[in-house]
N, C-alpha and C. Protein backbone atom coordinates (compact mmCIF):
# COMPACT_ATOMS: atom_id res chain seq x y z
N UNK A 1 -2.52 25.55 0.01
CA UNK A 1 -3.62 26.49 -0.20
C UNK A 1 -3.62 27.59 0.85
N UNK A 2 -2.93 27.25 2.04
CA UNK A 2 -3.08 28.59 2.85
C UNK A 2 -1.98 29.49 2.71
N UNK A 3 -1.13 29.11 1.88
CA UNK A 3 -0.62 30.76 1.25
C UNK A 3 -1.23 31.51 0.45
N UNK A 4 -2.20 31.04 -0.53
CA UNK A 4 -3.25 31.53 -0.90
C UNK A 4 -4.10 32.67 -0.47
N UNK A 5 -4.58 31.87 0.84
CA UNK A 5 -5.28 32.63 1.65
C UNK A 5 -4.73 33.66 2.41
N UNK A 6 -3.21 33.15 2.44
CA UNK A 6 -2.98 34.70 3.52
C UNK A 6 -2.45 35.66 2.90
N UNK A 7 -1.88 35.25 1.48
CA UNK A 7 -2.31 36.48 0.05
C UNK A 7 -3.49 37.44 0.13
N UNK A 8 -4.33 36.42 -0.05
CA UNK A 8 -5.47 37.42 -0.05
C UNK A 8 -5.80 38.38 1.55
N UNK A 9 -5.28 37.47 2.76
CA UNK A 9 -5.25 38.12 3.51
C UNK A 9 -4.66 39.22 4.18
N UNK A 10 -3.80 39.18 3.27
CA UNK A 10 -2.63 40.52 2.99
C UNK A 10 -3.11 41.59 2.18
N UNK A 11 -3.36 41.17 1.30
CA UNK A 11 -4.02 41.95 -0.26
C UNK A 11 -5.27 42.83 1.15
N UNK A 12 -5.91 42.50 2.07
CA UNK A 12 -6.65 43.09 2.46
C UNK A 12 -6.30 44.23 3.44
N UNK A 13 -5.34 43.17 3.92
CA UNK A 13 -4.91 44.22 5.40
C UNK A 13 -6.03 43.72 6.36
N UNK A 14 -6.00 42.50 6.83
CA UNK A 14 -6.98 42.09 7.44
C UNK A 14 -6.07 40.67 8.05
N UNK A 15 -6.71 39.74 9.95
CA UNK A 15 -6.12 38.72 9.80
C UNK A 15 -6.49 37.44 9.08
N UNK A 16 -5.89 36.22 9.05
CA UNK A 16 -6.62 35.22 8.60
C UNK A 16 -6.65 34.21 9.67
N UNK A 17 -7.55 33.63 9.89
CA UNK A 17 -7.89 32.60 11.26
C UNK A 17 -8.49 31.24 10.19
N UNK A 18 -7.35 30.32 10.42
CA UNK A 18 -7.29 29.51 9.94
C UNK A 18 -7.77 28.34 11.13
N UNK A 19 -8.84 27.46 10.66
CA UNK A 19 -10.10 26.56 11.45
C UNK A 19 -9.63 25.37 11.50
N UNK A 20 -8.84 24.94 12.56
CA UNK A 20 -8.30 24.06 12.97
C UNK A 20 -9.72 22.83 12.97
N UNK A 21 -9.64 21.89 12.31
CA UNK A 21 -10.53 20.84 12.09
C UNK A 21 -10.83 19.64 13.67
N UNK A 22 -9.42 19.75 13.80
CA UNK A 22 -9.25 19.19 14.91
C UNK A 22 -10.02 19.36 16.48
N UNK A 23 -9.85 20.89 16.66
CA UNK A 23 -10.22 21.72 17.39
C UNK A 23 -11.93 22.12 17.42
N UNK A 24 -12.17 21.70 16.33
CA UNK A 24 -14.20 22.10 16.01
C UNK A 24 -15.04 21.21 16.15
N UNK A 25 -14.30 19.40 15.33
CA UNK A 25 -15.27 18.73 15.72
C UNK A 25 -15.37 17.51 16.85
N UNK A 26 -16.23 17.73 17.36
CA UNK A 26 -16.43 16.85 18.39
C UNK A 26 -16.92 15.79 18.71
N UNK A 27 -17.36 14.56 19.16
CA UNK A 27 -17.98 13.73 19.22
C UNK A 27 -19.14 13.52 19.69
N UNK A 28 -19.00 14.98 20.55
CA UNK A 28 -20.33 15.09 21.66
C UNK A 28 -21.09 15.86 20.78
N UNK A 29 -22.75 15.62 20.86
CA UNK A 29 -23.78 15.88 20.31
C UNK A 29 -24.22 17.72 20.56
N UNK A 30 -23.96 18.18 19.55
CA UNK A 30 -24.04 19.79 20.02
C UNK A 30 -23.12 20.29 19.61
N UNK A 31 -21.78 20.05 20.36
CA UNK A 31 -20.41 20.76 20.62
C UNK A 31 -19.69 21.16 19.31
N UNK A 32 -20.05 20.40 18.20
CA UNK A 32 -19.09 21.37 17.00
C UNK A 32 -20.27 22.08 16.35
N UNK A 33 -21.04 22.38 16.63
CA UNK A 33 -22.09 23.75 16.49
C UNK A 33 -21.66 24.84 17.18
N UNK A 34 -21.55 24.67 18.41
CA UNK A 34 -21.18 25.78 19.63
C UNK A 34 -19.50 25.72 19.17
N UNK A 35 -18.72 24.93 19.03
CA UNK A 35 -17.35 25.60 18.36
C UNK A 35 -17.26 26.38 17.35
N UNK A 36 -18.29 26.01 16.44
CA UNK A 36 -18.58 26.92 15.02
C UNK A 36 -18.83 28.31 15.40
N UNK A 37 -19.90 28.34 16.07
CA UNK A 37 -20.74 29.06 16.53
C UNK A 37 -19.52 30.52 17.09
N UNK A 38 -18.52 29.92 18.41
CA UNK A 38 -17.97 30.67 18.83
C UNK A 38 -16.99 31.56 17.61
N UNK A 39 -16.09 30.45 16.94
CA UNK A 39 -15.48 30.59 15.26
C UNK A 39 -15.69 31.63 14.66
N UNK A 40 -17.41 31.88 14.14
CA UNK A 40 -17.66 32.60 13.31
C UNK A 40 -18.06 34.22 14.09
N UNK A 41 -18.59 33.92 15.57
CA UNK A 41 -18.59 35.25 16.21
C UNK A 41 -17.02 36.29 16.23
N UNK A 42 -16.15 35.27 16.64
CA UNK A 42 -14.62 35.95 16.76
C UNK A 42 -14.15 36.54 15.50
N UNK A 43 -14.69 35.91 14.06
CA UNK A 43 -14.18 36.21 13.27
C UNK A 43 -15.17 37.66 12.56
N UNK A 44 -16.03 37.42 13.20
CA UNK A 44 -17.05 38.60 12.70
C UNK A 44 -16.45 40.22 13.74
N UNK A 45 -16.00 39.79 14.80
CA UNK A 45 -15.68 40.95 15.61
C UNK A 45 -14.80 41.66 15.70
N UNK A 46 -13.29 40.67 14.74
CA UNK A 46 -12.26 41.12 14.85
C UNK A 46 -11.95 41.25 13.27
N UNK A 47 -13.11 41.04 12.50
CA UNK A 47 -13.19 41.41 11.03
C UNK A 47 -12.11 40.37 10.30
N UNK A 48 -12.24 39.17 10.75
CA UNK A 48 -10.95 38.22 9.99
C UNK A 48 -11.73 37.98 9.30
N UNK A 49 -10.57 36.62 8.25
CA UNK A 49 -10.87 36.10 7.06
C UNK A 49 -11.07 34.28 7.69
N UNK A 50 -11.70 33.84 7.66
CA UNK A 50 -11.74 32.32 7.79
C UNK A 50 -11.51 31.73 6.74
N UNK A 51 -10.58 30.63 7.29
CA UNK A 51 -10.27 29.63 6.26
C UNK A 51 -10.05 28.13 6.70
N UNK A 52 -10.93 27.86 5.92
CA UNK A 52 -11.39 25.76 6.33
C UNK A 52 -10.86 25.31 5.35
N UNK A 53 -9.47 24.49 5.49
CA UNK A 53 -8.85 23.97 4.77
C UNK A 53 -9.81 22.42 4.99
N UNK A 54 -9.08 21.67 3.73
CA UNK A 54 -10.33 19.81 3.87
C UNK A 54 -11.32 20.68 4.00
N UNK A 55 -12.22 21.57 3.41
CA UNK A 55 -13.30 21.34 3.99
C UNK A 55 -14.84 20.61 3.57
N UNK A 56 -14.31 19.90 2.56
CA UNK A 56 -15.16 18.64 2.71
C UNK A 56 -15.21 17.92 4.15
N UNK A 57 -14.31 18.01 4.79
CA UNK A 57 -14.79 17.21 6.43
C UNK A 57 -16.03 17.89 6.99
N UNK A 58 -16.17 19.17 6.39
CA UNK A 58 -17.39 19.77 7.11
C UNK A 58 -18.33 20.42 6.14
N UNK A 59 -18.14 20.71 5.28
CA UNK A 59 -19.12 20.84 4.64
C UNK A 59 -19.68 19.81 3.62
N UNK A 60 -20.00 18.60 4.22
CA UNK A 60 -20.07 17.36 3.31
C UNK A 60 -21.48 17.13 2.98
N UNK A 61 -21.66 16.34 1.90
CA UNK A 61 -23.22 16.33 2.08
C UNK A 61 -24.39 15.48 3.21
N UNK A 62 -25.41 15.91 3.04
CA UNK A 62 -26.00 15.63 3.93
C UNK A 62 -26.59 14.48 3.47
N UNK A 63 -27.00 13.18 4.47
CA UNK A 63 -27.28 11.66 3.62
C UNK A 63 -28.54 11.41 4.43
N UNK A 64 -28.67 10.32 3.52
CA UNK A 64 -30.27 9.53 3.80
C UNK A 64 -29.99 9.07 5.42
N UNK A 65 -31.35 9.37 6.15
CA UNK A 65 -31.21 9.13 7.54
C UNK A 65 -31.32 7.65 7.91
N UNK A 66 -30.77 6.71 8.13
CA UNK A 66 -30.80 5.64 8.91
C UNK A 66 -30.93 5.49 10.41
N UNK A 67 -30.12 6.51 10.96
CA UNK A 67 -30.28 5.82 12.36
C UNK A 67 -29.98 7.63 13.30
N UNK A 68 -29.47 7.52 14.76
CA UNK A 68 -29.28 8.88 15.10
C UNK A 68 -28.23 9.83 14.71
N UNK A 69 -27.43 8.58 14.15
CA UNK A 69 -25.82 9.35 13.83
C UNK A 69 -25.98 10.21 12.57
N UNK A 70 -26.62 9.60 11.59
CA UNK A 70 -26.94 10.38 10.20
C UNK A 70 -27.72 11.55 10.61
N UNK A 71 -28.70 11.76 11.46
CA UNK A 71 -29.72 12.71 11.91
C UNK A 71 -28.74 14.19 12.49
N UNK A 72 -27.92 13.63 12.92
CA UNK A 72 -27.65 14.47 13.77
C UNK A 72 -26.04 15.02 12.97
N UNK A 73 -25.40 14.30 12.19
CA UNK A 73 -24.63 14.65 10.84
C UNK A 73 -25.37 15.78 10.11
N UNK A 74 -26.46 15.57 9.47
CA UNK A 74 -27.76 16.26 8.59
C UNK A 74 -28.11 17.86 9.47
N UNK A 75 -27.79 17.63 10.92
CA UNK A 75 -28.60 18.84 11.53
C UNK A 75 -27.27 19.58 11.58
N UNK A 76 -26.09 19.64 11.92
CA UNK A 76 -24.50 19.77 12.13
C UNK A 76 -24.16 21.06 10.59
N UNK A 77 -24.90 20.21 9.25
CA UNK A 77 -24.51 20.62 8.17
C UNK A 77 -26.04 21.50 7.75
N UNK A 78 -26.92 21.59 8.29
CA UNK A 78 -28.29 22.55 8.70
C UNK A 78 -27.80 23.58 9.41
N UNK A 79 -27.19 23.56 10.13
CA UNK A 79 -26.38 24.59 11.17
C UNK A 79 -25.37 25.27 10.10
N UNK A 80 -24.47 24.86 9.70
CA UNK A 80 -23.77 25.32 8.87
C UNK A 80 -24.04 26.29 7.53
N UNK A 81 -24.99 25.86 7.09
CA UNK A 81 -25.99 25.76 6.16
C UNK A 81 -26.12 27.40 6.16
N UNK A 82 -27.35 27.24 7.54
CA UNK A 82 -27.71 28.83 7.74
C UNK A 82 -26.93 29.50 8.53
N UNK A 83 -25.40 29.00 9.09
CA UNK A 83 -24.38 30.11 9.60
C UNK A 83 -24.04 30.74 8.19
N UNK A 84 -23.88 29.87 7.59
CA UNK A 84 -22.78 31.13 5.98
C UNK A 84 -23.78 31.79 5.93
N UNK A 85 -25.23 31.94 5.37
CA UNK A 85 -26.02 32.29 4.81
C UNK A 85 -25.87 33.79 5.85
N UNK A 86 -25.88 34.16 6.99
CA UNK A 86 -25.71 34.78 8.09
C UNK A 86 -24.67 35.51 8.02
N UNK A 87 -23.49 35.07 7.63
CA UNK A 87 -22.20 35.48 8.15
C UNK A 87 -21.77 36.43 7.03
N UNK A 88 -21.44 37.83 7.18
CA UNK A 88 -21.15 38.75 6.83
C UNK A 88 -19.75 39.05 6.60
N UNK A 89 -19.06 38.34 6.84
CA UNK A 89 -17.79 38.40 6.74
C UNK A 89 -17.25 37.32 5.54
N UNK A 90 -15.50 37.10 5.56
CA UNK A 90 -15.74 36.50 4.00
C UNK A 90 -14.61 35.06 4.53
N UNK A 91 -15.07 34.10 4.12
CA UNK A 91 -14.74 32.81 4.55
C UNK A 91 -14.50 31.91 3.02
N UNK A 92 -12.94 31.74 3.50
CA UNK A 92 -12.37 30.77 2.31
C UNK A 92 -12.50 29.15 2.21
N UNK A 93 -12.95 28.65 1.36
CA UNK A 93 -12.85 27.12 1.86
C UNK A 93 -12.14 26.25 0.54
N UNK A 94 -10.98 25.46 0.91
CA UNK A 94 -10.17 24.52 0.10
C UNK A 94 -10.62 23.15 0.62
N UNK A 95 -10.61 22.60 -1.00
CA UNK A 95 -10.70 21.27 -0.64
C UNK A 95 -10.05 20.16 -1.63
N UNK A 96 -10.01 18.96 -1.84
CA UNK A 96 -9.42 18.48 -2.96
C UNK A 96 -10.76 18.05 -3.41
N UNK A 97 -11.29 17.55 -2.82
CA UNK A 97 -12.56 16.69 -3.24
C UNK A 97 -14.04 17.33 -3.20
N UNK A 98 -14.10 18.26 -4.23
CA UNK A 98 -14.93 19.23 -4.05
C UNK A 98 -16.45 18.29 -4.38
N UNK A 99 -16.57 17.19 -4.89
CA UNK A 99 -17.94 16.61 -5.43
C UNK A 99 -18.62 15.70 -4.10
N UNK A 100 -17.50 16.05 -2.63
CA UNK A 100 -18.10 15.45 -1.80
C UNK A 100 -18.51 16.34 -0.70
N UNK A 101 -18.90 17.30 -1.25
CA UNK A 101 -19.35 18.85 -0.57
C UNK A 101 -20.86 18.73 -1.03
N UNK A 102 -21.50 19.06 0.16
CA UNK A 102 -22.80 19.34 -0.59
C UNK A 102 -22.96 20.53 -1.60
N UNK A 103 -24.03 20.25 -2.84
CA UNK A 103 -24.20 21.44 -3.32
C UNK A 103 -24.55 22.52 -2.70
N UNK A 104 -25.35 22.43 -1.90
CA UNK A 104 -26.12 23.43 -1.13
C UNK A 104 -25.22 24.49 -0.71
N UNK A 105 -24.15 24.10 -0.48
CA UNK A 105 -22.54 25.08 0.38
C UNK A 105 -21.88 25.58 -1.19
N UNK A 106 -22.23 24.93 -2.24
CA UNK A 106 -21.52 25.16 -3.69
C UNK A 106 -22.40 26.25 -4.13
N UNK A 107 -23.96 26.63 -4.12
CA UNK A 107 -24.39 27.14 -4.61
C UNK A 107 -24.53 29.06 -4.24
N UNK A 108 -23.72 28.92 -2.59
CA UNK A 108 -23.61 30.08 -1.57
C UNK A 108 -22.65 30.55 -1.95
N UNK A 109 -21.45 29.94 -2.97
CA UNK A 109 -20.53 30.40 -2.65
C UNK A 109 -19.92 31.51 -3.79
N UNK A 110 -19.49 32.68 -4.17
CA UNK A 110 -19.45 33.91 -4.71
C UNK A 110 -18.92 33.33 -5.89
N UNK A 111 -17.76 32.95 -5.42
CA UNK A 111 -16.87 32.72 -6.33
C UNK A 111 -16.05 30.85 -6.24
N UNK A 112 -15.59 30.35 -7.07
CA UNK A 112 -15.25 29.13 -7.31
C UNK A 112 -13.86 28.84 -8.48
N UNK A 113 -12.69 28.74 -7.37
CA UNK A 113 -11.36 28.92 -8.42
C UNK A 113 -10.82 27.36 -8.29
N UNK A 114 -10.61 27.02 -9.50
CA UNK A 114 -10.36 25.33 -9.76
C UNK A 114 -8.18 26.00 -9.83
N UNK A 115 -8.11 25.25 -9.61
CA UNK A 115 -7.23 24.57 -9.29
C UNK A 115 -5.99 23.75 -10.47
N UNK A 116 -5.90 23.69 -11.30
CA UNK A 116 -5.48 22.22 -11.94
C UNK A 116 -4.71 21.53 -11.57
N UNK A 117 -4.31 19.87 -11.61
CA UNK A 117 -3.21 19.46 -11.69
C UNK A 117 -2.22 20.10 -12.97
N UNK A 118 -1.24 20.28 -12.02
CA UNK A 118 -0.37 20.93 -13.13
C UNK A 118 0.53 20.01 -14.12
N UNK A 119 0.89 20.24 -15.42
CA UNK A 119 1.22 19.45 -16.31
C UNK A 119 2.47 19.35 -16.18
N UNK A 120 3.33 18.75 -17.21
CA UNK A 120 5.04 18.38 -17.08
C UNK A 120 5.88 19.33 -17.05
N UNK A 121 5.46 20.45 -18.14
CA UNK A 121 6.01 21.80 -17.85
C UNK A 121 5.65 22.90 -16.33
N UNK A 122 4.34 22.83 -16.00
CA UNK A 122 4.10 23.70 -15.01
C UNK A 122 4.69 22.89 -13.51
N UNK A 123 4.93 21.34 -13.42
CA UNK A 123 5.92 20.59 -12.49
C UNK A 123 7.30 21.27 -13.24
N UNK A 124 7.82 21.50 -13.48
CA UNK A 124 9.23 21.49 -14.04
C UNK A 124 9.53 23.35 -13.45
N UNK A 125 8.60 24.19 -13.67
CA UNK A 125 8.54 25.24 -13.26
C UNK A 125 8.29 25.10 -11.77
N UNK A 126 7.71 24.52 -10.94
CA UNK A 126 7.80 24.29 -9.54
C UNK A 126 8.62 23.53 -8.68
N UNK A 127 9.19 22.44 -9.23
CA UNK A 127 10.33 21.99 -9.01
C UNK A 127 11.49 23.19 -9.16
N UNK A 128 11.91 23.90 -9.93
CA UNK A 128 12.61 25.25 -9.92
C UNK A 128 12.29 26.15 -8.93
N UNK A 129 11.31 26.75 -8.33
CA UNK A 129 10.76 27.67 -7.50
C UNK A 129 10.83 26.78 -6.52
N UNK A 130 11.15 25.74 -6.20
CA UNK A 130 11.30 25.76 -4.77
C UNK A 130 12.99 25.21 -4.07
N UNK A 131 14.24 24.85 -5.23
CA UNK A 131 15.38 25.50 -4.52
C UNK A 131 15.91 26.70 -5.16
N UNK A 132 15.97 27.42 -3.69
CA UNK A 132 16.13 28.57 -4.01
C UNK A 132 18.06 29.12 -4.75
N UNK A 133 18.46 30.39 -5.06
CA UNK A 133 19.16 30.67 -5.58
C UNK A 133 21.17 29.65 -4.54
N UNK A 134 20.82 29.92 -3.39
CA UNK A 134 21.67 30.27 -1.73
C UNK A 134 21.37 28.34 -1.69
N UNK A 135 20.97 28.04 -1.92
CA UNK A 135 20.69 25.92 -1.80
C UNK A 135 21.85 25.34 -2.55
N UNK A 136 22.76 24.61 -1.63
CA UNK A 136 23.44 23.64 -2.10
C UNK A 136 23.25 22.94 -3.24
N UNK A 137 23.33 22.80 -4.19
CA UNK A 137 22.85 21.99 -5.42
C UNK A 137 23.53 21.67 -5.98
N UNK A 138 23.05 19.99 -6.54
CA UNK A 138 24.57 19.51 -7.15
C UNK A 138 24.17 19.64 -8.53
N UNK A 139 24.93 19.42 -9.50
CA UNK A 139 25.08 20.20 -10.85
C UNK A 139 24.04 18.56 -11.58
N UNK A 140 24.26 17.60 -10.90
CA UNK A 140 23.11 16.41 -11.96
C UNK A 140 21.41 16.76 -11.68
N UNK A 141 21.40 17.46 -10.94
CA UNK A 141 19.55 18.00 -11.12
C UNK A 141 18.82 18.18 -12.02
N UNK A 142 17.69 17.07 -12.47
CA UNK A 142 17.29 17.56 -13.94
C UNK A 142 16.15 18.15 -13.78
N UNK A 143 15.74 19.53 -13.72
CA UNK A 143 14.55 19.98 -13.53
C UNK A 143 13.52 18.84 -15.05
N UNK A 144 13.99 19.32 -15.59
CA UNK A 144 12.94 19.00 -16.85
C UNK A 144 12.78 17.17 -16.62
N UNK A 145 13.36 16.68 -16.02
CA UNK A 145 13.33 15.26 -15.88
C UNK A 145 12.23 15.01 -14.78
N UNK A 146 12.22 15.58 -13.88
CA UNK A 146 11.48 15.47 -13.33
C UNK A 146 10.54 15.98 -13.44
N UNK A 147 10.21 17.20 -13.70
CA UNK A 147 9.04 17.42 -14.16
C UNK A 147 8.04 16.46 -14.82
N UNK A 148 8.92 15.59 -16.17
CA UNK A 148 8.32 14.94 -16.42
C UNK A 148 7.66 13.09 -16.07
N UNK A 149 8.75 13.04 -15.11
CA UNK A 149 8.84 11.91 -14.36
C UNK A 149 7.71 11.59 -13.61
N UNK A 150 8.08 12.31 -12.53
CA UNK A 150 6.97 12.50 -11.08
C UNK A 150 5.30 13.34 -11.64
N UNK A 151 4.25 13.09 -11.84
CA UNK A 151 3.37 13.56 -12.00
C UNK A 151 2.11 13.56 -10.46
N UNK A 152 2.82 14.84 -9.76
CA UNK A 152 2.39 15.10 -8.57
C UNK A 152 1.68 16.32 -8.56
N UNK A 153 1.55 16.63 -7.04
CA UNK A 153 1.02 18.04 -7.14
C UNK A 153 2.11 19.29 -6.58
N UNK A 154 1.98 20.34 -7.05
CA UNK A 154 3.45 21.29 -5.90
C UNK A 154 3.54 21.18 -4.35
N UNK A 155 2.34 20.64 -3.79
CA UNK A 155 2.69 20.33 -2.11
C UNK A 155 3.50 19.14 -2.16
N UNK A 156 3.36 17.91 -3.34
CA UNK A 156 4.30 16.76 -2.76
C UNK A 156 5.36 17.55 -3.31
N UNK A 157 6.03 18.31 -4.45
CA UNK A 157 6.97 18.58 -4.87
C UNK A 157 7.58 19.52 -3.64
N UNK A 158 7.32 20.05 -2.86
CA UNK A 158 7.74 21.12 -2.00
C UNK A 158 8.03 19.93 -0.54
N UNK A 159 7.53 19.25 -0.68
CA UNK A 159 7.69 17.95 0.20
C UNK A 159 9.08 17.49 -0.01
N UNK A 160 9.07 16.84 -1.08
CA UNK A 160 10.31 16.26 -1.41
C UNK A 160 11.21 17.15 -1.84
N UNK A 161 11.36 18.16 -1.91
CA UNK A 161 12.64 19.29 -1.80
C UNK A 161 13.12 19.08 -0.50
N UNK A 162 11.99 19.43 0.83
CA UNK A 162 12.52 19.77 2.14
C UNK A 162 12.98 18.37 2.44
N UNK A 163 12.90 17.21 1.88
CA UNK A 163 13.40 15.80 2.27
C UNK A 163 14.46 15.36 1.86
N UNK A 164 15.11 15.63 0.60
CA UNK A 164 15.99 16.15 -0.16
C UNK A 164 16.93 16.98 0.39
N UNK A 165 16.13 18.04 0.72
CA UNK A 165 17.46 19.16 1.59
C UNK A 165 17.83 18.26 3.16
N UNK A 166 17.06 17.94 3.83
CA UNK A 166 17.29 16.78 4.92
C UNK A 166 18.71 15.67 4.64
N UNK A 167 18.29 15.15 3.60
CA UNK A 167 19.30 13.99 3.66
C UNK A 167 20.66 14.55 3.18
N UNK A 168 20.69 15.73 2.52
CA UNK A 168 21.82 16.34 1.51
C UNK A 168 22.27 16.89 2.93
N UNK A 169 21.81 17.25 3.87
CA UNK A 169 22.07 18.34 5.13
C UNK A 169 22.81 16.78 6.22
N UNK A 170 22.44 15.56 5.92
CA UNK A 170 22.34 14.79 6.63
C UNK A 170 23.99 14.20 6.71
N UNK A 171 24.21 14.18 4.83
CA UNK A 171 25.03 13.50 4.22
C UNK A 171 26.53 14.71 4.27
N UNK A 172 25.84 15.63 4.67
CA UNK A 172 27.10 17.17 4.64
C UNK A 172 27.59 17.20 3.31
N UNK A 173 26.52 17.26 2.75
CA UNK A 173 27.15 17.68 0.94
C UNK A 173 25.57 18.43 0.37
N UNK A 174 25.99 18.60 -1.29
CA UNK A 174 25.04 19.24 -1.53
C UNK A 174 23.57 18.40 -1.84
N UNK A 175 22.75 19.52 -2.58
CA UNK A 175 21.43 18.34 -2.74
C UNK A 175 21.81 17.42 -4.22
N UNK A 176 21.56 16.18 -4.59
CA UNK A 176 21.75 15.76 -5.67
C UNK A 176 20.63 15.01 -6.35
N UNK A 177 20.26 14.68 -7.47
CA UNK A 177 19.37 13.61 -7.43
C UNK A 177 18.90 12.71 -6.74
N UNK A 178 19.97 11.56 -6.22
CA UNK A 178 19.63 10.85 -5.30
C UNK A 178 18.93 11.08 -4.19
N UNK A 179 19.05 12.24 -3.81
CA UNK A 179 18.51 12.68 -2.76
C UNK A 179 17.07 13.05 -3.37
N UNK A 180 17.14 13.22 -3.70
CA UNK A 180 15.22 13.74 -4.29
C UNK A 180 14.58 13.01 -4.54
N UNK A 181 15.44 11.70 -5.19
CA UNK A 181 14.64 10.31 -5.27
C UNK A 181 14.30 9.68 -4.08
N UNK A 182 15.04 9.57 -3.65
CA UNK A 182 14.64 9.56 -1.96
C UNK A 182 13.44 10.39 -1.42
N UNK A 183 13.78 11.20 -1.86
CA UNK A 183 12.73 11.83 -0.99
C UNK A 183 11.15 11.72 -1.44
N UNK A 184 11.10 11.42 -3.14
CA UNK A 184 10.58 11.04 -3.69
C UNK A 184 9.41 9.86 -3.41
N UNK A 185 10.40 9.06 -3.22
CA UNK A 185 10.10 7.63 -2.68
C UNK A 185 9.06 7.71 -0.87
N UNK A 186 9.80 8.35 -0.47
CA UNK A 186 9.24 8.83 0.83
C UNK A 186 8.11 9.04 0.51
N UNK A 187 7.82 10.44 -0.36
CA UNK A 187 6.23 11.59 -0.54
C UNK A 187 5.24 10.27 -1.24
N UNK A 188 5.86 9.71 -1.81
CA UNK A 188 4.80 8.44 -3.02
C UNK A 188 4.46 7.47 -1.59
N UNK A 189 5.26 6.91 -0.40
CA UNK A 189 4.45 6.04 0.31
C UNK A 189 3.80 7.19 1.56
N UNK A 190 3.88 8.13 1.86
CA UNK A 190 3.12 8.86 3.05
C UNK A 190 1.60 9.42 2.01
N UNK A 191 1.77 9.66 0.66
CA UNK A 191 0.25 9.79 -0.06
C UNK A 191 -0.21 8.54 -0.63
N UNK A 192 -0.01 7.53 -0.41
CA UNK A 192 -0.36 6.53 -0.93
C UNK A 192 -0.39 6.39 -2.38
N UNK A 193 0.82 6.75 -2.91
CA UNK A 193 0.97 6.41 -4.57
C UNK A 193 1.72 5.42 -4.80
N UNK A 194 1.75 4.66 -5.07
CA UNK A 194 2.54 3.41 -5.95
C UNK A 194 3.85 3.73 -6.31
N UNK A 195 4.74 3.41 -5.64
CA UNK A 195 6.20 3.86 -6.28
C UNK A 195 7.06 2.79 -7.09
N UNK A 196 6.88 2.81 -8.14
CA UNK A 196 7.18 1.61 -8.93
C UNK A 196 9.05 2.19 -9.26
N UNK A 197 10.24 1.47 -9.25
CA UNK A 197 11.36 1.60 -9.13
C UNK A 197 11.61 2.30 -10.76
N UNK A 198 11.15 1.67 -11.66
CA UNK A 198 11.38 3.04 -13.22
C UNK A 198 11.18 4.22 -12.65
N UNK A 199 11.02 4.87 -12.05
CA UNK A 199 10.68 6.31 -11.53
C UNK A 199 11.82 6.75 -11.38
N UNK A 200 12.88 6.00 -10.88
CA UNK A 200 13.99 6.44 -10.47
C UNK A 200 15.05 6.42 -11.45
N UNK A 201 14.53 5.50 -12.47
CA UNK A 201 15.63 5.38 -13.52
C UNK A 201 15.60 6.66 -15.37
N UNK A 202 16.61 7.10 -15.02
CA UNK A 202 16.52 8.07 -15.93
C UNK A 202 16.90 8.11 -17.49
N UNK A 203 16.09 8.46 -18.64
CA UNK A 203 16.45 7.83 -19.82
C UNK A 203 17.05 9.08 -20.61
């Protein structure tokens, strides 16, 4: 998604300051307000584009109070709340799991572009776009096989290309199937998908 954004951040002629998640929230009571806080001043002064990738980690909804931790979760996303409402500048936010966003951040927001999982043909077209013309490639590559095989998204598919090109780079030959299955196999246990061994077998 953040080529996306720095499309559009191009399309503007403007920078994009991409919100390191890591870097904002804190444990200490206050402190990812005042990181926000600083965030949205820099980006207002130097006229950038913000972009909160996950950002369900922060713009999540706000829950029934039990104890201080929920209270102070609730005030974090109150803060937030009335920074957009404030902020004059234009701030992108990706997420996968958009139904664990509060509405309240859904209802601010201009515009709202879904996404799809892409189908067997639109995998088969991205599997293509990502080795390029100049890539070793061995002649058993079945785009259309895989396409219909693997039902992922284009980040694992762009995953398992560069893992693919790894082992083909590894093996000092070109890229081949095997290698993609491999790499395959890899992207299915680092996202937690089930890699059942028919995957690999081709009909």
């Amino acid at each position: 998604m953040t080529s996306w954004a720095e499309v559009i951040a191009n399309a503007l002629g403007v920078d994009l300051h991409v919100v390191d998640l890591a870097t904002v929230i804190d444990k200490y009571i206050g402190e990812t307000e005042k990181n926000l806080e600083r965030i949205f001043n820099e980006a207002e002064t130097s006229n950038a584009i913000l972009f909160f990738d996950e950002a369900d980690a922060l713009f999540g909804k706000r829950t029934q109070i039990s104890d201080a931790h929920d209270r102070y979760a609730n005030v974090e996303t109150g803060y937030l709340l009335q920074r957009m409402e404030t902020y004059e500048g234009m701030a992108i936010l990706a997420t996968n799991l958009r139904d664990n966003m509060d509405e309240a951040f859904t209802r601010r927001l201009r515009f709202i572009v879904e996404f799809p999982f892409p189908d067997a043909a639109g995998r088969q077209a991205i599997w293509r776009k990502h080795f390029p013309n100049q890539a070793p490639v061995s002649d058993d590559l079945d785009f259309e096989w895989l396409g219909r095989q693997f039902q992922i998204t284009g980040g694992s598919i762009k995953n398992i290309v560069l893992n693919a090109a790894f082992l083909a780079a590894a093996d000092g030959g070109a890229i081949t199937m095997a290698h993609v299955v491999a790499g395959a196999r890899r992207e299915f246990g680092k996202i937690g998908k089930l890699w059942d061994e028919t995957l690999s077998r081709r009909s």
